[in-house]
N, C-alpha and C. Protein backbone atom coordinates (compact mmCIF):
# COMPACT_ATOMS: atom_id res chain seq x y z
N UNK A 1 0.85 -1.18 0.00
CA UNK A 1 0.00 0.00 0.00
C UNK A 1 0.89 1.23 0.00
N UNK A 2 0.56 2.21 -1.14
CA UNK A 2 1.18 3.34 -0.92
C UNK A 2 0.52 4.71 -0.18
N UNK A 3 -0.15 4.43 -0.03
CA UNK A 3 -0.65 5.77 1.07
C UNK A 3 -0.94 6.83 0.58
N UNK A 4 -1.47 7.93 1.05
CA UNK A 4 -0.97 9.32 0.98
C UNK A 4 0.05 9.67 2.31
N UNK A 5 1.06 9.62 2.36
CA UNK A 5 1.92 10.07 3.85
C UNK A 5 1.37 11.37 3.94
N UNK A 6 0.60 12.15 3.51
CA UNK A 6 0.18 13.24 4.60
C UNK A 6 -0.90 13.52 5.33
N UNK A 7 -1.55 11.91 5.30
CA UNK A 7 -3.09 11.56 5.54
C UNK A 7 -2.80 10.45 6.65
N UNK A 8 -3.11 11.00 7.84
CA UNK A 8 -3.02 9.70 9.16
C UNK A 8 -4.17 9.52 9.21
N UNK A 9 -4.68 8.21 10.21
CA UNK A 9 -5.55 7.94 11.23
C UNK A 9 -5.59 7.70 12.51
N UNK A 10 -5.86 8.20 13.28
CA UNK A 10 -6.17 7.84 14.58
C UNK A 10 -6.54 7.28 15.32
N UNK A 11 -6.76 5.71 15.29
CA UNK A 11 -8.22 5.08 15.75
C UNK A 11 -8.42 4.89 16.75
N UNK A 12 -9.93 5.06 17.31
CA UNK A 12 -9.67 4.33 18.76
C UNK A 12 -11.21 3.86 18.69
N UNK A 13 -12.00 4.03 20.24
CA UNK A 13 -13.14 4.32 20.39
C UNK A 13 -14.37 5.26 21.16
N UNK A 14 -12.93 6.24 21.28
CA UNK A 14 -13.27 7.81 21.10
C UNK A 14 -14.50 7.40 22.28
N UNK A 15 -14.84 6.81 23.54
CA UNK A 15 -15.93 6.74 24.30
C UNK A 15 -16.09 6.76 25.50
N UNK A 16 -15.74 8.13 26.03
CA UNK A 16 -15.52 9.65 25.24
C UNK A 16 -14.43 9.82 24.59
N UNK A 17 -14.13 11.01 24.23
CA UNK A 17 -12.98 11.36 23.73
C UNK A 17 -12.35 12.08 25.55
N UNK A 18 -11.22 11.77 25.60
CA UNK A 18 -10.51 12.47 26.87
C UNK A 18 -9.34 13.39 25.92
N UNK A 19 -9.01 14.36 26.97
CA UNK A 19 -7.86 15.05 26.99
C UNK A 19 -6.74 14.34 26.49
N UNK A 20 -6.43 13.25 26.85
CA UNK A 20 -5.68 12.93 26.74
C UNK A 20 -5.44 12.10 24.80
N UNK A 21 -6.18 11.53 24.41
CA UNK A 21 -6.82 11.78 22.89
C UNK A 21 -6.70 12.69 22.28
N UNK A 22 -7.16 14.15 22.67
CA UNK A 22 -6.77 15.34 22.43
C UNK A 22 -5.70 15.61 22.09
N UNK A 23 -4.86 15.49 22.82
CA UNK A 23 -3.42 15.96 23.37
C UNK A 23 -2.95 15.23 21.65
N UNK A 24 -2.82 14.04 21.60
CA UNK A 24 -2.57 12.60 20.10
C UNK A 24 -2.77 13.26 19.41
N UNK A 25 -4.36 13.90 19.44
CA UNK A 25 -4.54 14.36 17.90
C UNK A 25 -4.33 15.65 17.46
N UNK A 26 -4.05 16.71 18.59
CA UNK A 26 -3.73 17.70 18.27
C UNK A 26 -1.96 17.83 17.93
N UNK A 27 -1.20 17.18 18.02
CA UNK A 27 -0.07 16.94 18.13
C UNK A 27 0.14 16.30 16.58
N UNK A 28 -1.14 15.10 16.36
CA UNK A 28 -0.88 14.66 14.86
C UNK A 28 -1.40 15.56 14.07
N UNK A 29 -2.04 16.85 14.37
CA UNK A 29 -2.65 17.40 12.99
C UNK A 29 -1.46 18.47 13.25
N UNK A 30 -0.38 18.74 13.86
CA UNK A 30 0.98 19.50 13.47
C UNK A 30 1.77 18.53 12.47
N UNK A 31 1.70 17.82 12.21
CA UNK A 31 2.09 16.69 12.06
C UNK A 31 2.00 16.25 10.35
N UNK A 32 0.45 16.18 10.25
CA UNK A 32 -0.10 15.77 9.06
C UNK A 32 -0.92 17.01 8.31
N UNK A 33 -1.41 17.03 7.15
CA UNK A 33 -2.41 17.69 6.44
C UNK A 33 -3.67 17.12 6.65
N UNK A 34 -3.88 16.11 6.97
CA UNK A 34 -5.32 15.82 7.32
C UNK A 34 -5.37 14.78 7.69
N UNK A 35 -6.23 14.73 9.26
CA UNK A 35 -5.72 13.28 10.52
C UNK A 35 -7.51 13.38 10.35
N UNK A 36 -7.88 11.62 10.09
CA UNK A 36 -9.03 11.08 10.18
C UNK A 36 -8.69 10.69 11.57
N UNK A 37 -9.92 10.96 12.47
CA UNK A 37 -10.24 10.29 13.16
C UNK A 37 -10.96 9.04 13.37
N UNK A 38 -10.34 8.19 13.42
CA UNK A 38 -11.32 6.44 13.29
C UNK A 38 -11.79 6.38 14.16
N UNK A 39 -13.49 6.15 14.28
CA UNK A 39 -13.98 5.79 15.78
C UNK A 39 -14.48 4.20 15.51
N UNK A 40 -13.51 3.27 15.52
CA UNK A 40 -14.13 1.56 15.64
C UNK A 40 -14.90 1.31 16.77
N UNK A 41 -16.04 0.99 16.19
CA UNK A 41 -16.79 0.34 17.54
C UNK A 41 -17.48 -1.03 16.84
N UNK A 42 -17.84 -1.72 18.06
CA UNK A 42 -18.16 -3.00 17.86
C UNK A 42 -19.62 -2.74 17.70
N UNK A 43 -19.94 -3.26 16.37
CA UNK A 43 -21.27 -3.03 16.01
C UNK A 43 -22.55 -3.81 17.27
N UNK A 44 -22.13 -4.65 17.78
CA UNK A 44 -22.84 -5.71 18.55
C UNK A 44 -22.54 -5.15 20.03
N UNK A 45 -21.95 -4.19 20.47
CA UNK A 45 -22.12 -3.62 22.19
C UNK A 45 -22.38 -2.33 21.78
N UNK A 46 -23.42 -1.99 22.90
CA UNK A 46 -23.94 -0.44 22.96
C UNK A 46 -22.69 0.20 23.72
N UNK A 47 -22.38 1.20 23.34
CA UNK A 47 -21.34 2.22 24.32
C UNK A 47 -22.22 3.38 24.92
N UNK A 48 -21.46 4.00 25.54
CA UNK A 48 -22.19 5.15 26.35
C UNK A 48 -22.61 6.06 25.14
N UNK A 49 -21.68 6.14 24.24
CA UNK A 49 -22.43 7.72 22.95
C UNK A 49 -22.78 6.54 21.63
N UNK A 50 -23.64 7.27 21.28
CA UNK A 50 -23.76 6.11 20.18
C UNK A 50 -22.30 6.38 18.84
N UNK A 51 -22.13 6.07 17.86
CA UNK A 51 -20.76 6.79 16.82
C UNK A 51 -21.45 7.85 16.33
N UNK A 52 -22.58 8.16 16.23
CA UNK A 52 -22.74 9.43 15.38
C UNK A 52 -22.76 10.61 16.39
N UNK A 53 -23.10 10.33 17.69
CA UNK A 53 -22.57 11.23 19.03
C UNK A 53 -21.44 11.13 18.88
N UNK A 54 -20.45 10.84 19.07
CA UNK A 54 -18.72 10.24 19.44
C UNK A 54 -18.23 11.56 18.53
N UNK A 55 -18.94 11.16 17.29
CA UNK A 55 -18.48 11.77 16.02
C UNK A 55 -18.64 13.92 16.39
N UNK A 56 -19.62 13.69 16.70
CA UNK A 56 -19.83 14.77 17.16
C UNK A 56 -19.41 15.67 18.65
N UNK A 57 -19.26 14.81 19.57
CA UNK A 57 -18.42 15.20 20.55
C UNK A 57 -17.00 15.14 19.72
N UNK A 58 -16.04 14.40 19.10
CA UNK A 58 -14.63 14.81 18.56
C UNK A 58 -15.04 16.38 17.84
N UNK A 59 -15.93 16.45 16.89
CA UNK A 59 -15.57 17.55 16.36
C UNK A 59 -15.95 18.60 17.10
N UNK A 60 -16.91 18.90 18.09
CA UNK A 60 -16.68 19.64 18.95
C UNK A 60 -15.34 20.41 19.70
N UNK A 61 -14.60 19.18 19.87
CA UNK A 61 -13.26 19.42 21.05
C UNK A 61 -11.88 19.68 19.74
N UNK A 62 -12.64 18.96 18.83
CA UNK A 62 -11.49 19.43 17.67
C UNK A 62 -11.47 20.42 16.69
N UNK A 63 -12.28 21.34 17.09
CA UNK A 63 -13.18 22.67 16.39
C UNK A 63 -12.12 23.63 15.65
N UNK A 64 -11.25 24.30 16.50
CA UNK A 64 -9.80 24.42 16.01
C UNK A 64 -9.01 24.22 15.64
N UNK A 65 -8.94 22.64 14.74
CA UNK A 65 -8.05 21.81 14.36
C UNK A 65 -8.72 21.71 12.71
N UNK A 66 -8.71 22.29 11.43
CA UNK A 66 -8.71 22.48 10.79
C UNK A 66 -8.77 21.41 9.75
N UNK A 67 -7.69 20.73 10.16
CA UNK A 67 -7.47 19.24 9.33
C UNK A 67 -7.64 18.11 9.78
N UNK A 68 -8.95 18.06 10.77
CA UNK A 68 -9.02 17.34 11.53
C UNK A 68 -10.89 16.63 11.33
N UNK A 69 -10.58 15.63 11.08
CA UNK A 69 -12.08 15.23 11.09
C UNK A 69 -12.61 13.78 11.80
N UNK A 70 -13.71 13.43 11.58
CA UNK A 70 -13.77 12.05 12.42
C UNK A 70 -15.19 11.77 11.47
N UNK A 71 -14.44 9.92 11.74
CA UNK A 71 -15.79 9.01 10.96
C UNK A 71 -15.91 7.65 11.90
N UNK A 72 -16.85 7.06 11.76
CA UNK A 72 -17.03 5.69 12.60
C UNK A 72 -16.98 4.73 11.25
N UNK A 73 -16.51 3.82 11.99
CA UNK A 73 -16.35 2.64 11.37
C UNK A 73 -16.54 1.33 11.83
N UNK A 74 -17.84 0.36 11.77
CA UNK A 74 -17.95 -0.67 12.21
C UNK A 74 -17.49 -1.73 12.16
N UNK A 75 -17.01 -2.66 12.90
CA UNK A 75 -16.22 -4.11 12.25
C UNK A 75 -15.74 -3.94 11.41
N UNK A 76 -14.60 -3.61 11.21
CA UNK A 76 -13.94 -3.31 10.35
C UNK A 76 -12.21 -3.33 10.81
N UNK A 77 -11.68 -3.90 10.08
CA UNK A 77 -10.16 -4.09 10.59
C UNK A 77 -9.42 -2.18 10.01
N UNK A 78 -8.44 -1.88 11.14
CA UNK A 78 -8.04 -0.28 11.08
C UNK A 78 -7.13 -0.46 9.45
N UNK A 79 -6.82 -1.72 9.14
CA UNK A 79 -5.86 -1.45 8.18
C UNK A 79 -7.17 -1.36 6.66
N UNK A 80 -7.64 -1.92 6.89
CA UNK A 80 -9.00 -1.59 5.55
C UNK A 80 -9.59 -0.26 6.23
N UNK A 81 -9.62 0.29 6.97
CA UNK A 81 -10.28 1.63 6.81
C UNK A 81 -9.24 2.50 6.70
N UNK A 82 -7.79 2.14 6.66
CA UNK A 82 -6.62 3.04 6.21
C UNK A 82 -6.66 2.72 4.48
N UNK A 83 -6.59 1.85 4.15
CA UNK A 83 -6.75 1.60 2.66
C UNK A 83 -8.06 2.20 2.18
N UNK A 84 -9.40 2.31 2.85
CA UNK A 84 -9.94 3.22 2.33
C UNK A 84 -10.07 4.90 2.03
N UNK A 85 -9.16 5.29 3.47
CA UNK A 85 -9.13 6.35 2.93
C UNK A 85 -7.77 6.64 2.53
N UNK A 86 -6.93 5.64 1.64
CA UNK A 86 -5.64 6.43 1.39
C UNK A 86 -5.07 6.53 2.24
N UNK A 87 -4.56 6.45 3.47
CA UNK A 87 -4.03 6.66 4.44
C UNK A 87 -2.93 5.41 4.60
N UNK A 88 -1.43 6.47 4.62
CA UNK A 88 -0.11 5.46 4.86
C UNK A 88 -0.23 5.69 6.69
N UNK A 89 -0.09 6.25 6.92
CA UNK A 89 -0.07 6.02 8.43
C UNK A 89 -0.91 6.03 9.68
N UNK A 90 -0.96 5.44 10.63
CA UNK A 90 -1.81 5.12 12.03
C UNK A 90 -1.32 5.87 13.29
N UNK A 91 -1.30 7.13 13.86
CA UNK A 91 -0.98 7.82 14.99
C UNK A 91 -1.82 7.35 16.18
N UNK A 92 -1.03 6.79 17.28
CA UNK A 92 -1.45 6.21 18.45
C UNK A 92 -0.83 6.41 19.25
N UNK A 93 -1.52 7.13 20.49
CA UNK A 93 -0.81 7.67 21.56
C UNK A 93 -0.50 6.53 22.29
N UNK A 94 0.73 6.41 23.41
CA UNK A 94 0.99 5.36 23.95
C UNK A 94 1.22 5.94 25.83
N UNK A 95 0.65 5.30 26.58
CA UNK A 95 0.51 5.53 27.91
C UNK A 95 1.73 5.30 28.88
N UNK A 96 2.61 4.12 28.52
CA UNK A 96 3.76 3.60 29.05
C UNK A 96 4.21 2.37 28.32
N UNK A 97 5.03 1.62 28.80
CA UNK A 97 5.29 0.06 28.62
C UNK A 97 4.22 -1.06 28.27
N UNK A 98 3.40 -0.82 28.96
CA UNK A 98 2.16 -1.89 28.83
C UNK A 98 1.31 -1.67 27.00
N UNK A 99 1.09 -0.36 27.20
CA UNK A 99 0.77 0.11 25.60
C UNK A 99 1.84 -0.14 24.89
N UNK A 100 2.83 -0.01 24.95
CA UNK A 100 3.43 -0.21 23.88
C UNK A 100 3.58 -1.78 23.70
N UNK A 101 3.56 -2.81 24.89
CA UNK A 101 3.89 -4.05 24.41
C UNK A 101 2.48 -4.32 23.75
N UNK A 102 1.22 -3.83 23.73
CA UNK A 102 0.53 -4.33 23.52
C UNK A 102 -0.03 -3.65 21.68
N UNK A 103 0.80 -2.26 21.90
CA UNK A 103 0.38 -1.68 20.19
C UNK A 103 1.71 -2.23 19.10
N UNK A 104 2.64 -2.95 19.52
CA UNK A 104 4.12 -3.25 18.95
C UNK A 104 3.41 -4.48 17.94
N UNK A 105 2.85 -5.47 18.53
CA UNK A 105 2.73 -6.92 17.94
C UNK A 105 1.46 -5.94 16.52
N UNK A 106 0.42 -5.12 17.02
CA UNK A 106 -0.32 -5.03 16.04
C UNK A 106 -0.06 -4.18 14.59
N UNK A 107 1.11 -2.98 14.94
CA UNK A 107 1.71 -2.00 14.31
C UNK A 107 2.56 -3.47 13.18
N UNK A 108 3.68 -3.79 13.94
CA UNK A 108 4.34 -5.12 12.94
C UNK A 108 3.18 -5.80 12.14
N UNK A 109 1.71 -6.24 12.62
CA UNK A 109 1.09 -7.22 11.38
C UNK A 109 0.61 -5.97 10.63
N UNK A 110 0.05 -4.62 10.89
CA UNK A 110 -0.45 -4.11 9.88
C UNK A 110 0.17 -3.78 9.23
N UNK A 111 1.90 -3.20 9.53
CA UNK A 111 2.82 -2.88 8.32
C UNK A 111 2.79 -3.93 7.06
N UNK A 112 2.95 -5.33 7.90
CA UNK A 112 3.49 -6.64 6.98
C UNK A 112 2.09 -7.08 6.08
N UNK A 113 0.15 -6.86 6.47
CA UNK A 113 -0.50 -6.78 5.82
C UNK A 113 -0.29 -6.13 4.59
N UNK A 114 -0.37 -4.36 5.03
CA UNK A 114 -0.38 -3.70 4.33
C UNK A 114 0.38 -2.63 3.58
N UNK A 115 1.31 -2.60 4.56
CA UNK A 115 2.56 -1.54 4.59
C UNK A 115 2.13 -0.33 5.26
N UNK A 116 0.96 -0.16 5.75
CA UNK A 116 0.85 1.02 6.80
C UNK A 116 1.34 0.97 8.17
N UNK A 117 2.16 2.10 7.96
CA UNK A 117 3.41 2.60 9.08
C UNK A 117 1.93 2.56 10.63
N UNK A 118 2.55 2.68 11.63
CA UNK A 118 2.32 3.20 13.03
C UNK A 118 3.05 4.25 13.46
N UNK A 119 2.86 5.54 14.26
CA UNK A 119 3.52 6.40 14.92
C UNK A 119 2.74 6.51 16.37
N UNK A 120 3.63 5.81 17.12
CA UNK A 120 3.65 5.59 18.47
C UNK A 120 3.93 6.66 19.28
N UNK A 121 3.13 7.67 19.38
CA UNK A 121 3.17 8.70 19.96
C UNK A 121 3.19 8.62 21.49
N UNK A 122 4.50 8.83 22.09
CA UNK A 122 4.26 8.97 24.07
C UNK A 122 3.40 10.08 24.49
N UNK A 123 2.69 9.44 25.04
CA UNK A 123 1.38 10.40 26.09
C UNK A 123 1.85 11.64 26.75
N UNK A 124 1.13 12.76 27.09
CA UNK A 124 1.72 13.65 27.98
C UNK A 124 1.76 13.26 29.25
N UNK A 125 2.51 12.82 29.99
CA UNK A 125 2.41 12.53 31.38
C UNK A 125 1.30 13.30 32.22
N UNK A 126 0.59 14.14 31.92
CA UNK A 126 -0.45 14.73 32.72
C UNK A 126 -1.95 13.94 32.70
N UNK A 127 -1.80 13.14 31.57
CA UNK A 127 -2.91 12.68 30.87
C UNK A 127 -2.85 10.98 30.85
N UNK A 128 -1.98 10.24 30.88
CA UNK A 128 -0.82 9.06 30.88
C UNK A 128 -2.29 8.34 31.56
N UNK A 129 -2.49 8.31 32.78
CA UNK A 129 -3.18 7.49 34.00
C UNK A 129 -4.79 7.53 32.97
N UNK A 130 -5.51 8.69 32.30
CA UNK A 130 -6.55 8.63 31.82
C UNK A 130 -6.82 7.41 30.97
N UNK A 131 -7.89 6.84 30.76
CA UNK A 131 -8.66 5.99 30.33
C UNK A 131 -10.27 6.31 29.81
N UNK A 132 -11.14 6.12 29.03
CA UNK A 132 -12.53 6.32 28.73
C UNK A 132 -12.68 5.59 29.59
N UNK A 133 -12.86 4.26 29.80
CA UNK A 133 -13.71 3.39 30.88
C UNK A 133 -13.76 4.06 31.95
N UNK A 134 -12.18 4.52 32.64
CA UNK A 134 -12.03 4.64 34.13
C UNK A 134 -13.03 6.60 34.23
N UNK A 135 -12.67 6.40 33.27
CA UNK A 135 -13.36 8.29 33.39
C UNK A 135 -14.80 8.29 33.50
N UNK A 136 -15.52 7.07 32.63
CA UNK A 136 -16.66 7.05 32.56
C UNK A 136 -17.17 6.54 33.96
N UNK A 137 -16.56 5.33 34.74
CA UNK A 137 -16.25 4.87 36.28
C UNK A 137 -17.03 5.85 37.44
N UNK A 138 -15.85 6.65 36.88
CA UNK A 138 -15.51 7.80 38.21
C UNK A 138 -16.77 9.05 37.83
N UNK A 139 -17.30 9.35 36.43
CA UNK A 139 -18.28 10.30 36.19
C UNK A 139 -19.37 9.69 36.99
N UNK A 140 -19.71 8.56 36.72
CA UNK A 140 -20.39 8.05 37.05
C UNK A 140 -20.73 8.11 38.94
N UNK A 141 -19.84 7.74 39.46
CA UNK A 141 -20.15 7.91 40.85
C UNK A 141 -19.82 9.08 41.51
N UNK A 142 -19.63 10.14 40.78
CA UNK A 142 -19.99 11.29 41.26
C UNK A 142 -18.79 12.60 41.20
N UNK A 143 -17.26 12.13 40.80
CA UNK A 143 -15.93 12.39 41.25
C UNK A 143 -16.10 13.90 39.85
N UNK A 144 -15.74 14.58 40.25
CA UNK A 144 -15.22 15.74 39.12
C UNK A 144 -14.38 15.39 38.09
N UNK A 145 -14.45 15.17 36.78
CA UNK A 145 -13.66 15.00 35.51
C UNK A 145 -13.40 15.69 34.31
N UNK A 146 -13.98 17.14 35.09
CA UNK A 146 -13.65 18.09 34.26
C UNK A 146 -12.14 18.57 33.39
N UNK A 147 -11.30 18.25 33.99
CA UNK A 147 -10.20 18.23 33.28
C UNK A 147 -9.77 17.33 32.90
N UNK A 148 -10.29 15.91 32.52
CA UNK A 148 -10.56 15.06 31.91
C UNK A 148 -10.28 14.86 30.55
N UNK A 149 -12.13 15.68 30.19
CA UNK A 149 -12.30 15.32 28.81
C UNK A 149 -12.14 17.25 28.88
N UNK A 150 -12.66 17.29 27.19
CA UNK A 150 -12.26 18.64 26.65
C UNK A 150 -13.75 19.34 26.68
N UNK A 151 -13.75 20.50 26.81
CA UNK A 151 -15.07 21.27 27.52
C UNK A 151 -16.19 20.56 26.96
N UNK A 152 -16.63 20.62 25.29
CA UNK A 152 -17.73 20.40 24.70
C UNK A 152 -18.23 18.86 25.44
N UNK A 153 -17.58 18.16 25.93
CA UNK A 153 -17.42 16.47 26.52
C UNK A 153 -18.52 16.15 27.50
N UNK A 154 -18.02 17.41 28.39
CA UNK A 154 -17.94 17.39 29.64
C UNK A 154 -19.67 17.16 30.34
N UNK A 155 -21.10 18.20 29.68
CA UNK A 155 -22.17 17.81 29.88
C UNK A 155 -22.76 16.81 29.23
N UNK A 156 -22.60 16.40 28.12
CA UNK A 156 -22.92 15.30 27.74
C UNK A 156 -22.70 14.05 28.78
N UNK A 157 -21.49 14.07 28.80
CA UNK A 157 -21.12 12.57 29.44
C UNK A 157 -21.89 12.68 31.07
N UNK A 158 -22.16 14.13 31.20
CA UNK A 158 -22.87 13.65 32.84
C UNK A 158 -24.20 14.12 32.84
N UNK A 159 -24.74 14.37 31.19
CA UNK A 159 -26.06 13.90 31.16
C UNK A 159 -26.30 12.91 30.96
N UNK A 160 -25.33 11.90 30.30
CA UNK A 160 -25.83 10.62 30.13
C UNK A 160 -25.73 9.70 31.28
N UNK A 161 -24.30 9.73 31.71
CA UNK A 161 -23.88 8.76 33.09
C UNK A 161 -24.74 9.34 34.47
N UNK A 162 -24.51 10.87 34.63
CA UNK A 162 -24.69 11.53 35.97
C UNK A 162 -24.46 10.64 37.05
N UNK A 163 -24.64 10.99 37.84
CA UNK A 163 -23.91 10.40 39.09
C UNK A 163 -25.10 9.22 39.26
N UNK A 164 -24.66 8.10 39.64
CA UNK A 164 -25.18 7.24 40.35
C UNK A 164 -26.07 6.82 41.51
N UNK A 165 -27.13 7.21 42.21
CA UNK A 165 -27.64 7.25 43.14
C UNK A 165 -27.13 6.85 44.36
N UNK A 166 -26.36 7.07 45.49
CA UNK A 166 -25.59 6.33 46.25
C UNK A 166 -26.67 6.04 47.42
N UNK A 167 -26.39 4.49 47.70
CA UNK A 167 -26.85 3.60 48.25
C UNK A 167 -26.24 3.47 49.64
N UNK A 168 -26.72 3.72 50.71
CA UNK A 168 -26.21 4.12 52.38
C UNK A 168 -26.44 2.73 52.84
């Protein structure tokens, strides 16, 4: 596969998008001329936003980012939705050691599939510990996560989760 090298993707499952996502993609659109955002979700589990929300919370928080867009993509392997859109490379932020042993084995088969590169981007350490699950966790039972996710994020996710009723 030859790519366009000035066309990344991003993929994740953006559910929510955190700061720390942010941080990846604002960093890859210095980077690139135009960073797709991949939102893979598993067609068969409900998530907290549905993809056409997801889609819309990213472009919210990515409003200022010019070359920056986002699409969902169901079942679908990341290296066929890089071949669809032209895209030579995959930008993925990495948290520590554990991410990387775990994005290394998949970056090697998609090169050797397809020849699309990976750029293993290190996390900002401010952001490193964040997770969607654990954020969604902690929204959930009540904890402040405002500096979390990125402003537009922020009522949504605690209109949908809001706090949990706590049980004495």
């Amino acid at each position: 596969m030859s790519g366009n090298p000035a066309r990344c993707v991003c993929p994740g499952s953006y559910d929510p998008i955190t700061n720390g996502h942010l941080d990846v993609i604002k960093r890859a659109s210095a980077l690139y001329d135009d960073v797709v955002v991949a939102i893979l979700h598993n067609t068969a589990k409900q998530g907290t936003f549905s993809p056409q929300e997801r889609i819309e919370l990213i472009e919210a928080a990515t409003a200022d980012l010019p070359n920056v867009r986002a699409l969902a993509f169901g079942d679908r392997l990341i290296v066929d939705v890089c071949r669809e859109l032209d895209a030579a490379v995959l930008v993925k932020g990495i948290r520590g050691l554990t991410d990387y042993e775990y994005e290394l084995p998949m970056a090697l088969m998609n090169r050797e599939m397809t020849g699309v590169e990976t750029l293993l981007l290190p996390g900002d350490p401010a952001y490193t510990h964040y997770s969607s699950s654990l954020i969604r966790l902690i929204a959930q039972r009540g904890a402040d996560v405002s500096a979390m996710v990125p402003k537009p994020v922020l009522a949504p996710l605690l209109d949908r989760l809001g706090p949990a009723p706590r049980t004495e």
